[in-house]
PDB file of N, CA and C in Angstrom:
ATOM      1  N   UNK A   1     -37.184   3.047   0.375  1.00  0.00           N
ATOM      2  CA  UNK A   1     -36.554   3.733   1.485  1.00  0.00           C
ATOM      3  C   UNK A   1     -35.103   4.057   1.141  1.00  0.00           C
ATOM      4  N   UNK A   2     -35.079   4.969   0.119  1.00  0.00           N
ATOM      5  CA  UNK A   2     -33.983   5.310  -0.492  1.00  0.00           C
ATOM      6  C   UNK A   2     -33.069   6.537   0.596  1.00  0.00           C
ATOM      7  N   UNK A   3     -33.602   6.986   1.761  1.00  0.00           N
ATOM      8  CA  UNK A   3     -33.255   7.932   2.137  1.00  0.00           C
ATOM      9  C   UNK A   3     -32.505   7.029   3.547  1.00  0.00           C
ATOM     10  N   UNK A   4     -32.309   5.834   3.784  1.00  0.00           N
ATOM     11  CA  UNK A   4     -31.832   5.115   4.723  1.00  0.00           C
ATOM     12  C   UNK A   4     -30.408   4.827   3.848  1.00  0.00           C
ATOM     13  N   UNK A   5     -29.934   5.244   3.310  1.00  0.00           N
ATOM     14  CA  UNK A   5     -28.674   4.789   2.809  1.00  0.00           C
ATOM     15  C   UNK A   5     -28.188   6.047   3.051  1.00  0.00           C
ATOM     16  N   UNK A   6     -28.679   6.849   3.713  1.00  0.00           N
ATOM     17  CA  UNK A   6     -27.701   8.121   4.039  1.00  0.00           C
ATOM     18  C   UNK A   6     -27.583   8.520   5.557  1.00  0.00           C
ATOM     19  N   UNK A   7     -28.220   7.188   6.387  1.00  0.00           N
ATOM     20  CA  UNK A   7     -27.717   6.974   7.449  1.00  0.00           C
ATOM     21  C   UNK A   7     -26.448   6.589   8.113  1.00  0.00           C
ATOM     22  N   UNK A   8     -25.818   6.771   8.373  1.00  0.00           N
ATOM     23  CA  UNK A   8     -24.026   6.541   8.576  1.00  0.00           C
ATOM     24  C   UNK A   8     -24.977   4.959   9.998  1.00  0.00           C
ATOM     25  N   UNK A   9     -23.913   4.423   9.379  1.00  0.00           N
ATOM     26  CA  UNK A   9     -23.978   2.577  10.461  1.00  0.00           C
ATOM     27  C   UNK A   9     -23.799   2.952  12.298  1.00  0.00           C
ATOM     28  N   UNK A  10     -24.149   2.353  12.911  1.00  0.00           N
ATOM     29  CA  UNK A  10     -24.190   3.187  13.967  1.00  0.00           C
ATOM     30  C   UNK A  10     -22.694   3.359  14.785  1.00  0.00           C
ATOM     31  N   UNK A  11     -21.261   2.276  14.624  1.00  0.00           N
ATOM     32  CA  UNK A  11     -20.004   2.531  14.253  1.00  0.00           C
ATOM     33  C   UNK A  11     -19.695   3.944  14.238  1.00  0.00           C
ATOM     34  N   UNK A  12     -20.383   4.175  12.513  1.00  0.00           N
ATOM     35  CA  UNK A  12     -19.666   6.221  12.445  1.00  0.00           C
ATOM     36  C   UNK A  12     -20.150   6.269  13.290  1.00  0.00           C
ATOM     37  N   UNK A  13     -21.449   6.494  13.610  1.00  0.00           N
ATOM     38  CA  UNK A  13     -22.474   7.540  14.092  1.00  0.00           C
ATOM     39  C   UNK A  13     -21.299   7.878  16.070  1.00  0.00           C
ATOM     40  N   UNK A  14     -21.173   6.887  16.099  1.00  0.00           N
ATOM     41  CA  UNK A  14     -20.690   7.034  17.651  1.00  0.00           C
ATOM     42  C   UNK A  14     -19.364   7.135  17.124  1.00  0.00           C
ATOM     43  N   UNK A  15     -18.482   6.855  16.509  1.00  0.00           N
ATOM     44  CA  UNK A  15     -17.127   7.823  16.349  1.00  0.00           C
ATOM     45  C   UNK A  15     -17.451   8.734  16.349  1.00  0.00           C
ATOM     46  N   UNK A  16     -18.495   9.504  15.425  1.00  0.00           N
ATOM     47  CA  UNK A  16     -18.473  10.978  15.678  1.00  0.00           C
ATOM     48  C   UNK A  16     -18.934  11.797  16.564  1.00  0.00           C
ATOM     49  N   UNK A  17     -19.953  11.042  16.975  1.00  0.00           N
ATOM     50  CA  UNK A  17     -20.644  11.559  18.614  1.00  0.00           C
ATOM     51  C   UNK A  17     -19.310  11.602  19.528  1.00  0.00           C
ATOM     52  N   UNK A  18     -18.727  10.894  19.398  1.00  0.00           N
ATOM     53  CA  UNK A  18     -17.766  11.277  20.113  1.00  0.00           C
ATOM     54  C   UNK A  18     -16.516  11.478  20.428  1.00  0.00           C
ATOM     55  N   UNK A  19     -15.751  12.266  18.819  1.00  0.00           N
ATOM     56  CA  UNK A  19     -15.227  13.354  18.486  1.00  0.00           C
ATOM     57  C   UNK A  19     -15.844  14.382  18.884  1.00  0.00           C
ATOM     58  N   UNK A  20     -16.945  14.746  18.405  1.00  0.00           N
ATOM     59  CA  UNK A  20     -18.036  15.913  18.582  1.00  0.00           C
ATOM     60  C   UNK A  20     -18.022  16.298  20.500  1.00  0.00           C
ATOM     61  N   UNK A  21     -18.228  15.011  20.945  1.00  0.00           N
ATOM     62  CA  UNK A  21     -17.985  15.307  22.986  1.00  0.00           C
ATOM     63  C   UNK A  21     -16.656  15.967  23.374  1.00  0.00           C
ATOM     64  N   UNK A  22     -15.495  15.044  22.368  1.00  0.00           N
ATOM     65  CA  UNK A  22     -14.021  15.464  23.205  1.00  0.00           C
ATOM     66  C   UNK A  22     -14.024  16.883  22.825  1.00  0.00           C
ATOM     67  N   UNK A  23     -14.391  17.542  21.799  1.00  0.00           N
ATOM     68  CA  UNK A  23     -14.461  19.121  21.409  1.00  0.00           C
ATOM     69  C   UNK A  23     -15.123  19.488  22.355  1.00  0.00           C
ATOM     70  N   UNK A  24     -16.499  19.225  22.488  1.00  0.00           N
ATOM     71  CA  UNK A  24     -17.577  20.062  23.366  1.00  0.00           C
ATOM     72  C   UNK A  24     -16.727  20.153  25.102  1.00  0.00           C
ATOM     73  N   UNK A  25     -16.313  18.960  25.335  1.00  0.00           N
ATOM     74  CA  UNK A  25     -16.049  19.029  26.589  1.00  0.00           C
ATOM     75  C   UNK A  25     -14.827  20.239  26.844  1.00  0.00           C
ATOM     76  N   UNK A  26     -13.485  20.035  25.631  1.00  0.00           N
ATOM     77  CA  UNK A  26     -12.667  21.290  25.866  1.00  0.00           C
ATOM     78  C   UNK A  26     -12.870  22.504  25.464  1.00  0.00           C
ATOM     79  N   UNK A  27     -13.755  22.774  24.628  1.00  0.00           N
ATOM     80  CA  UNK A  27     -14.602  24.053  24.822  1.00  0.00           C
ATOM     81  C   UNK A  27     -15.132  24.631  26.339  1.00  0.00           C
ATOM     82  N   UNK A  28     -15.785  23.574  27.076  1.00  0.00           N
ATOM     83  CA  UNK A  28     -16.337  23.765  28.393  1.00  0.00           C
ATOM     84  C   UNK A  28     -14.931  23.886  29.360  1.00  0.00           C
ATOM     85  N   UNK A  29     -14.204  23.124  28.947  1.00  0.00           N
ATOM     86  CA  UNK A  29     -13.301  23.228  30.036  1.00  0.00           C
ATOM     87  C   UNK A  29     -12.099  24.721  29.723  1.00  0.00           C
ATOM     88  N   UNK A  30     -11.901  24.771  28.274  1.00  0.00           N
ATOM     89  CA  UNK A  30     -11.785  26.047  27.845  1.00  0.00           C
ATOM     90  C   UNK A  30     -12.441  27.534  29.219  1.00  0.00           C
ATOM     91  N   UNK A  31     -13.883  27.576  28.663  1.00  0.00           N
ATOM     92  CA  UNK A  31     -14.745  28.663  29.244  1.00  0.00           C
ATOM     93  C   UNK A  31     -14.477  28.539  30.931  1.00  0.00           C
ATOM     94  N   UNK A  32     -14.451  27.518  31.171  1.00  0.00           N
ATOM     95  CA  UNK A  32     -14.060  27.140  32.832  1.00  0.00           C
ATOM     96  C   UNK A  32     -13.043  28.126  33.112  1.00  0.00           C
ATOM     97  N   UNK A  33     -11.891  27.894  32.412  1.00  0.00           N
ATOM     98  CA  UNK A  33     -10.871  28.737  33.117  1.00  0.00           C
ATOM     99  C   UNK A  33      -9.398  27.724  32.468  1.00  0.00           C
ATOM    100  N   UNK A  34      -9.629  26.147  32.597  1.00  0.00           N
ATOM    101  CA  UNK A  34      -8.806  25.347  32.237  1.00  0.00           C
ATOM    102  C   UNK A  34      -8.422  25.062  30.641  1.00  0.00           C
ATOM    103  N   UNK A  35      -7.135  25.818  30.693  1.00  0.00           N
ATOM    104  CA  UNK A  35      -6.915  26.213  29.005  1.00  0.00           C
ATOM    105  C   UNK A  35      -6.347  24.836  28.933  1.00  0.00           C
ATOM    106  N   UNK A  36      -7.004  24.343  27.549  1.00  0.00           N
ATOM    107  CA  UNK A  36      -6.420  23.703  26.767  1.00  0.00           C
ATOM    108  C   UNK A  36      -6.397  23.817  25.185  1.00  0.00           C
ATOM    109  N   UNK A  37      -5.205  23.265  24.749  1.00  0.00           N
ATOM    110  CA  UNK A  37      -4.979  23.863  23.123  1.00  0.00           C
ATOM    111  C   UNK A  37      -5.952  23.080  22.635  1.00  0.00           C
ATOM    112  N   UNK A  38      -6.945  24.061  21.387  1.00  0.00           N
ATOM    113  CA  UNK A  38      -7.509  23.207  20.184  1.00  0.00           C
ATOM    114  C   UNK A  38      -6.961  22.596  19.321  1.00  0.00           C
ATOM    115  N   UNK A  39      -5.854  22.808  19.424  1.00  0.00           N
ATOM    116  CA  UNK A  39      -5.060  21.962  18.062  1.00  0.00           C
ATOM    117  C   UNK A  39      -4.810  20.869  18.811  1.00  0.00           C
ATOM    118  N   UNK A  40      -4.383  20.291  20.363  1.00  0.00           N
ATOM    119  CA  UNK A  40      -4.431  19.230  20.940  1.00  0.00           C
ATOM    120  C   UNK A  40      -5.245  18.331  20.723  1.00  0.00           C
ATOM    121  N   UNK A  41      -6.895  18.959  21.053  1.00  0.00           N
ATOM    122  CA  UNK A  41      -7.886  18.784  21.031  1.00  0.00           C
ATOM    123  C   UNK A  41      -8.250  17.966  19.498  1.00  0.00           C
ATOM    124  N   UNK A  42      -7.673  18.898  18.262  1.00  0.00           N
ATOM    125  CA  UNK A  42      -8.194  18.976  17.087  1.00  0.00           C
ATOM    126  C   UNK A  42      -7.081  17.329  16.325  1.00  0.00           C
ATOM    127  N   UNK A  43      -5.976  17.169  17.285  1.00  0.00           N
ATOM    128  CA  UNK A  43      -5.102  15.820  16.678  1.00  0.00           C
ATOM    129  C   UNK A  43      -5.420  14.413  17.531  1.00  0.00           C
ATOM    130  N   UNK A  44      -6.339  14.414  18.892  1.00  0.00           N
ATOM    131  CA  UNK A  44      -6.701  13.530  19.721  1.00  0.00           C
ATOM    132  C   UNK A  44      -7.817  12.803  18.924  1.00  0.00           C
ATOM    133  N   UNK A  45      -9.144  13.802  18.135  1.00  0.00           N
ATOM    134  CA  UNK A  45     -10.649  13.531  17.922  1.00  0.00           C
ATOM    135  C   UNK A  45     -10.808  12.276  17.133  1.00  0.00           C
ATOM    136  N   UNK A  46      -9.570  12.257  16.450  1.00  0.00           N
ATOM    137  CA  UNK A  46      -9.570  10.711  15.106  1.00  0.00           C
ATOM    138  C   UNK A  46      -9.256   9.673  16.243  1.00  0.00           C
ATOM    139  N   UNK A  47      -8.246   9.993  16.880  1.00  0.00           N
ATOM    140  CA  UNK A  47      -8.311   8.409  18.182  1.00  0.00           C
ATOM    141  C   UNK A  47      -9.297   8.249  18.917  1.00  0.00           C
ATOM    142  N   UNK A  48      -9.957   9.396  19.408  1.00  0.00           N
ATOM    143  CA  UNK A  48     -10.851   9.162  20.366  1.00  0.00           C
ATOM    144  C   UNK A  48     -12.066   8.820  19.624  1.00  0.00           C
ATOM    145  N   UNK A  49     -12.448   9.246  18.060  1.00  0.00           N
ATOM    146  CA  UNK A  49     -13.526   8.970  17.549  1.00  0.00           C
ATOM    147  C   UNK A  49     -13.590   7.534  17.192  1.00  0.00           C
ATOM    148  N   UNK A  50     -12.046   7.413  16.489  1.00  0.00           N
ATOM    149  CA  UNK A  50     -11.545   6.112  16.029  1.00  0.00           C
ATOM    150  C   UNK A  50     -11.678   4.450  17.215  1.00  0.00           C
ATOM    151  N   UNK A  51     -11.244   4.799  18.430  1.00  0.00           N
ATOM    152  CA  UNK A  51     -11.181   3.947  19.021  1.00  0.00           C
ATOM    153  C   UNK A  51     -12.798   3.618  20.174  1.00  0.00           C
ATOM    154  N   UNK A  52     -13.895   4.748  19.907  1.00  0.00           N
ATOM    155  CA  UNK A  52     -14.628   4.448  20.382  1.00  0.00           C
ATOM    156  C   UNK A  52     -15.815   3.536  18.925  1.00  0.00           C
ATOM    157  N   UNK A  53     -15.066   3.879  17.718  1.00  0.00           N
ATOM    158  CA  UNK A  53     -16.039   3.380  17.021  1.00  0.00           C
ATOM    159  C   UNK A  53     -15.436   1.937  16.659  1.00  0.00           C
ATOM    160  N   UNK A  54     -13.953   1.356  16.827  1.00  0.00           N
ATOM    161  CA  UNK A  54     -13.820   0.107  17.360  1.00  0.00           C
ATOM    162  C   UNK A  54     -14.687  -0.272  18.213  1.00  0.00           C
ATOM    163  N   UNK A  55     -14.555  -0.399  19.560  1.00  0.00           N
ATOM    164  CA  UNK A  55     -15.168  -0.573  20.469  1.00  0.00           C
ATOM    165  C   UNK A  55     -16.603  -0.907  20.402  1.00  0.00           C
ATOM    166  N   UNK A  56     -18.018  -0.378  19.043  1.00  0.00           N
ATOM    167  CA  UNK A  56     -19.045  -0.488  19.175  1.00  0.00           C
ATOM    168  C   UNK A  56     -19.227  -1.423  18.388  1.00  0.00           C
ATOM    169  N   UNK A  57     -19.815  -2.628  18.744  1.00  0.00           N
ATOM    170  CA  UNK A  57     -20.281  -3.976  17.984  1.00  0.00           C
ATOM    171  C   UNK A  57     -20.977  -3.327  16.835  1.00  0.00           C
ATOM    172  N   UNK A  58     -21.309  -3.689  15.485  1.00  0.00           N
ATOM    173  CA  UNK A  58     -22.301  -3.384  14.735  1.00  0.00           C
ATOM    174  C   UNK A  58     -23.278  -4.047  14.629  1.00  0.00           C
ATOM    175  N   UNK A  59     -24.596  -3.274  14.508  1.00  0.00           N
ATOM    176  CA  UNK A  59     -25.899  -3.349  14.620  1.00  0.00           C
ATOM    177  C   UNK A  59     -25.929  -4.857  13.823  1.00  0.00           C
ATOM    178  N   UNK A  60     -27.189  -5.450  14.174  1.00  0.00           N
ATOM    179  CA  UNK A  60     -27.061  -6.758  13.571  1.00  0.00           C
ATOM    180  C   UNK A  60     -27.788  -6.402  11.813  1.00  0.00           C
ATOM    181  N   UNK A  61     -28.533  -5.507  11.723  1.00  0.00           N
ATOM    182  CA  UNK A  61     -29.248  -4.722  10.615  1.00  0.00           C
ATOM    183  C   UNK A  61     -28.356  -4.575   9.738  1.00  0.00           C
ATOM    184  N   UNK A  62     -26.813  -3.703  10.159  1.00  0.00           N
ATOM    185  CA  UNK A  62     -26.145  -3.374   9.326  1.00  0.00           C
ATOM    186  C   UNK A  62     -25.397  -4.251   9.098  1.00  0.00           C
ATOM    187  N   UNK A  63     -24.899  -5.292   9.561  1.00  0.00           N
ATOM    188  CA  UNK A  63     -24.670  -6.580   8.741  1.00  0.00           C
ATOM    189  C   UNK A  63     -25.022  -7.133   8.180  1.00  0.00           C
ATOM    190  N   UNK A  64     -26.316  -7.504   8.100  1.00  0.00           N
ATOM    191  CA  UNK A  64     -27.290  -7.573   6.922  1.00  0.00           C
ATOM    192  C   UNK A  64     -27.373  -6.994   6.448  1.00  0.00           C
ATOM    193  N   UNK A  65     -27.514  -5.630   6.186  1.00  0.00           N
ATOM    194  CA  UNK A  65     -27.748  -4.727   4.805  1.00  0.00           C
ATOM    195  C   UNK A  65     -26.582  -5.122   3.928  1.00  0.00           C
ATOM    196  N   UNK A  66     -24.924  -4.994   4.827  1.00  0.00           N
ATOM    197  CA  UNK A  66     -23.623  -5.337   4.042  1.00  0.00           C
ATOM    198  C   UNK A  66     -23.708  -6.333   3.490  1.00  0.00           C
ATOM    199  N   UNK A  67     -24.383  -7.393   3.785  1.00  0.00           N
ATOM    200  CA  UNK A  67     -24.170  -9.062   3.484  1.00  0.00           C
ATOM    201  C   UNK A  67     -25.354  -8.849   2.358  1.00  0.00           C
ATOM    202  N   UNK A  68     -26.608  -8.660   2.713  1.00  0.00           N
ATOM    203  CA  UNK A  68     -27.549  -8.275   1.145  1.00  0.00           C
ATOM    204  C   UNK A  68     -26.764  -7.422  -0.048  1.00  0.00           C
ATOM    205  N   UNK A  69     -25.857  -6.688   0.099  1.00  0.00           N
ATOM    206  CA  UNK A  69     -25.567  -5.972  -0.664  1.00  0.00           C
ATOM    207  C   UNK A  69     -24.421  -6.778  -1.784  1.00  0.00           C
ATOM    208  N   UNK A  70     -23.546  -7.407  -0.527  1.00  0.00           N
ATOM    209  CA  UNK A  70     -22.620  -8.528  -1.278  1.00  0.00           C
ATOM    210  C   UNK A  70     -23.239  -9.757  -2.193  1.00  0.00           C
ATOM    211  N   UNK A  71     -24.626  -9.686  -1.874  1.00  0.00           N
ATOM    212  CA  UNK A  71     -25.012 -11.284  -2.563  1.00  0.00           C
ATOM    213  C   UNK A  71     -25.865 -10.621  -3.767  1.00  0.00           C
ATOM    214  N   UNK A  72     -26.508  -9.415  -3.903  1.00  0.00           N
ATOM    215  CA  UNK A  72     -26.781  -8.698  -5.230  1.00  0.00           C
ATOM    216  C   UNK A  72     -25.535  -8.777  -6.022  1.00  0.00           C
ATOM    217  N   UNK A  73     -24.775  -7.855  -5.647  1.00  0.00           N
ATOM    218  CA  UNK A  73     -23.375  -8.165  -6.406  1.00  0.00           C
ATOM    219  C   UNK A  73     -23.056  -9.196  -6.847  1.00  0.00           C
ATOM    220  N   UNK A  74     -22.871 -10.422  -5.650  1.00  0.00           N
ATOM    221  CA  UNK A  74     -22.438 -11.141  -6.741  1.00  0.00           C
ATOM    222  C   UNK A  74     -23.286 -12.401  -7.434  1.00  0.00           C
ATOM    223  N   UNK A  75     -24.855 -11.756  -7.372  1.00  0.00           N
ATOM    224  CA  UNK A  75     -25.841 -12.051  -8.266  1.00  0.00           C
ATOM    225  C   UNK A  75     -26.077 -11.527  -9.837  1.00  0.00           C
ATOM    226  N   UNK A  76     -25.690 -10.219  -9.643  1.00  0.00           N
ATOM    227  CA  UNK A  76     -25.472  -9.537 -11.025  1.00  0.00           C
ATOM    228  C   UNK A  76     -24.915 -10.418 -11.905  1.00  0.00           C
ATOM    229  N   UNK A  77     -23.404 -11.153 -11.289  1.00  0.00           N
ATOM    230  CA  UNK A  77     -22.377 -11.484 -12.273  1.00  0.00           C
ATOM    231  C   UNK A  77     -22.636 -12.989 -12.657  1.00  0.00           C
ATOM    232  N   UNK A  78     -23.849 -13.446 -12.145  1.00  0.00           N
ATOM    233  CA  UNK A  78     -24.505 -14.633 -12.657  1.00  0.00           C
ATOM    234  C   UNK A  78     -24.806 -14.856 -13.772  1.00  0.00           C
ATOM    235  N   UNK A  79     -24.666 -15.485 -14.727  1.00  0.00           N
ATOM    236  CA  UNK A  79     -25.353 -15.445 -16.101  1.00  0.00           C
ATOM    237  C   UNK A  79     -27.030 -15.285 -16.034  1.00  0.00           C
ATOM    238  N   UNK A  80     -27.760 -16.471 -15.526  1.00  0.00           N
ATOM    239  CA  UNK A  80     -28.756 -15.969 -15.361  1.00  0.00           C
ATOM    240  C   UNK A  80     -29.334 -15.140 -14.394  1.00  0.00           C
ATOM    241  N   UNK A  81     -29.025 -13.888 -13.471  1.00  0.00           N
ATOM    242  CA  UNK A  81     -29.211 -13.185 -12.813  1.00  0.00           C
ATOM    243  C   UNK A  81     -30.563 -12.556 -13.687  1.00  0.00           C
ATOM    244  N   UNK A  82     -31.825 -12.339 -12.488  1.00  0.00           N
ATOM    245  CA  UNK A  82     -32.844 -11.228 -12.271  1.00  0.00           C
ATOM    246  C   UNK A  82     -32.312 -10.139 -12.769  1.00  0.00           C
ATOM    247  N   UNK A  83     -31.296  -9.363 -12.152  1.00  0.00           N
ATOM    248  CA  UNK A  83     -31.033  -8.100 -12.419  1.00  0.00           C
ATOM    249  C   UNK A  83     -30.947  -7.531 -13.695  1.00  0.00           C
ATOM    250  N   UNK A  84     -30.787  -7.961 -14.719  1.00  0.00           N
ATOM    251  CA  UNK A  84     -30.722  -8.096 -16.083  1.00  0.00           C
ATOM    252  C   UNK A  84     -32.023  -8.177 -16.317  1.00  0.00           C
ATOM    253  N   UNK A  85     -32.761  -7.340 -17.800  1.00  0.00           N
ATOM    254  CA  UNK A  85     -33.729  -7.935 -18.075  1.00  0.00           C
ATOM    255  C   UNK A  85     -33.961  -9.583 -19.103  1.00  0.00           C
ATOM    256  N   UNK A  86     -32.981  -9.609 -19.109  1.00  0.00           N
ATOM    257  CA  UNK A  86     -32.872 -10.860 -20.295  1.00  0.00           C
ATOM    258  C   UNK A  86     -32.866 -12.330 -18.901  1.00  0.00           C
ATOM    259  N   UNK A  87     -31.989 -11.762 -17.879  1.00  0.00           N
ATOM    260  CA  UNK A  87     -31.992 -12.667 -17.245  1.00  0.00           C
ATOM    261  C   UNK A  87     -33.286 -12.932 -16.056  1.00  0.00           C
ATOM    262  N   UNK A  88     -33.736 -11.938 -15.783  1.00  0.00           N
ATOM    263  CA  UNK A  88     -35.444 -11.866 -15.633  1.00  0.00           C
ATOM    264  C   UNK A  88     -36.295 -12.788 -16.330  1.00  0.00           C
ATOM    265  N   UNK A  89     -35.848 -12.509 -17.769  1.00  0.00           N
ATOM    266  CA  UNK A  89     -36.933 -13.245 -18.534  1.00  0.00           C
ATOM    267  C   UNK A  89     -36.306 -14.841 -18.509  1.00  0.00           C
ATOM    268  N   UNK A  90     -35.417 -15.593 -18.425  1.00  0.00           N
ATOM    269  CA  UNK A  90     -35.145 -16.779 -18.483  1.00  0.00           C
ATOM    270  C   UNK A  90     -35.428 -17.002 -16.763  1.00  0.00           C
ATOM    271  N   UNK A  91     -35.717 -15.907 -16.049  1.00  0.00           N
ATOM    272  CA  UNK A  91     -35.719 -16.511 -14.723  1.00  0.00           C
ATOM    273  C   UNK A  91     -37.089 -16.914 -14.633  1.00  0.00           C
ATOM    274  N   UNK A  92     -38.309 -16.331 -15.066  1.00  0.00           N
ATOM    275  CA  UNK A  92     -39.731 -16.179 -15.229  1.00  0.00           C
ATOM    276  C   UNK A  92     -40.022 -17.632 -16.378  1.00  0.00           C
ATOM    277  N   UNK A  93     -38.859 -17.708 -17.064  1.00  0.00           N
ATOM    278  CA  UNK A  93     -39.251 -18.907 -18.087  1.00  0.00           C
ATOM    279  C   UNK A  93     -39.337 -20.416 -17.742  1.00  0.00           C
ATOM    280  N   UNK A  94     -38.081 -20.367 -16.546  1.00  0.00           N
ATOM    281  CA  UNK A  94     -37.765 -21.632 -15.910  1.00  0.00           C
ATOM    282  C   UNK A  94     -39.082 -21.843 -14.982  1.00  0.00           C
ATOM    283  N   UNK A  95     -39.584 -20.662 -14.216  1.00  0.00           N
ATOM    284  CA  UNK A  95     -40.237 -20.849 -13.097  1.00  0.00           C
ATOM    285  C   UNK A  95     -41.786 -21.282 -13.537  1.00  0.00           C
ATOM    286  N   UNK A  96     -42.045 -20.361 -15.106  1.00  0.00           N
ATOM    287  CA  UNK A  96     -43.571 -21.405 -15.354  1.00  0.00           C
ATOM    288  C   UNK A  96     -43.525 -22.121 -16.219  1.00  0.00           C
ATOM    289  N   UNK A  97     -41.754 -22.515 -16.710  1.00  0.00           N
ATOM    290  CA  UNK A  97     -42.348 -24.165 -17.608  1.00  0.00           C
ATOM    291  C   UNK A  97     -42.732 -25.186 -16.585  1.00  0.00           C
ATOM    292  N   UNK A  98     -43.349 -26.137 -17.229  1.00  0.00           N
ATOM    293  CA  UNK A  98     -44.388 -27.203 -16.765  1.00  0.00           C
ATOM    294  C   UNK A  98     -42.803 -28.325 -16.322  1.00  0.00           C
ATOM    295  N   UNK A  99     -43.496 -29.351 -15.063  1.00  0.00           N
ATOM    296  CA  UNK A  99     -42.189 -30.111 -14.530  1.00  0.00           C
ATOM    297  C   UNK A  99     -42.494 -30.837 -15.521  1.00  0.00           C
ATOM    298  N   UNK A 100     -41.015 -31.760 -16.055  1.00  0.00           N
ATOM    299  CA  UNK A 100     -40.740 -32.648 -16.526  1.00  0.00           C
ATOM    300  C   UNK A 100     -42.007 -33.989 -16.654  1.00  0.00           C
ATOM    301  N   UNK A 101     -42.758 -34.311 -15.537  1.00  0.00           N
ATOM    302  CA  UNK A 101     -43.662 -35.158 -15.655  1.00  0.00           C
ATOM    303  C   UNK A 101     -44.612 -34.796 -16.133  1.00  0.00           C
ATOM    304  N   UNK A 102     -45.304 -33.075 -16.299  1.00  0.00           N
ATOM    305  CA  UNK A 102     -46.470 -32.980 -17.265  1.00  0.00           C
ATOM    306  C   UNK A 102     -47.115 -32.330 -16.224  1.00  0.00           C
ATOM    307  N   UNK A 103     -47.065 -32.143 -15.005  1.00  0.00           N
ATOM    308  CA  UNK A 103     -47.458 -32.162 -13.494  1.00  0.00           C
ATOM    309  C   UNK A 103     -48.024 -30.169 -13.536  1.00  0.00           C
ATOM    310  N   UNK A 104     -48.669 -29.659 -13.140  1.00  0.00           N
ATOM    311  CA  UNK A 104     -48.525 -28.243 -12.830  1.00  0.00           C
ATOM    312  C   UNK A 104     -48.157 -27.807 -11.549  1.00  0.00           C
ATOM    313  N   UNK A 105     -48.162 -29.259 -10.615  1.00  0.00           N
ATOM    314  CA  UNK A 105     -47.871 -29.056  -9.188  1.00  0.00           C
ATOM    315  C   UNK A 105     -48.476 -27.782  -8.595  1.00  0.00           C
TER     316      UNK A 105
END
């Protein structure tokens, strides 16, 4: 599911939803009759996007994805790390030598 990493966390997603509203709405209020400047409009959208995407707790998913992502990382830099094929193979080596007592458990 390689195409879920091009989902923005749901954080952006609602900063920009709503940047995207404060425009739509002065557009509407524009056509109304009630002028307001776009360039007003166009220096407000980072606070208003900004401070509504404070405001949204993050998904409990996307903390986990962040936190899986941190413990690959700093699995890589393991000597014997999976991610490696060398370290694959000492990981596969440990797991079917026989225990110490002779045991196959």
């Amino acid at each position: 599911m390689k195409w879920k990493k091009w989902i923005p966390d749901r954080k952006v997603l609602s900063g920009g939803l709503a940047s995207l509203a404060a425009f739509l709405i002065a557009a509407a209020l524009n056509a109304a009759g009630i002028p307001i400047e776009y360039a007003d409009v166009a220096v407000a959208m980072p606070f208003i996007g900004g401070a509504v995407a404070y405001l949204i707790p993050a998904a409990a998913v996307d903390t986990a994805r962040h936190l899986h992502d941190g413990i690959i990382e700093l699995a890589v830099l393991l000597p014997e790390s999976a991610a490696t094929a060398e370290g694959a193979q000492r990981v596969a080596e440990k797991a079917l030598a026989p225990f110490p007592d002779g045991s196959a458990r």
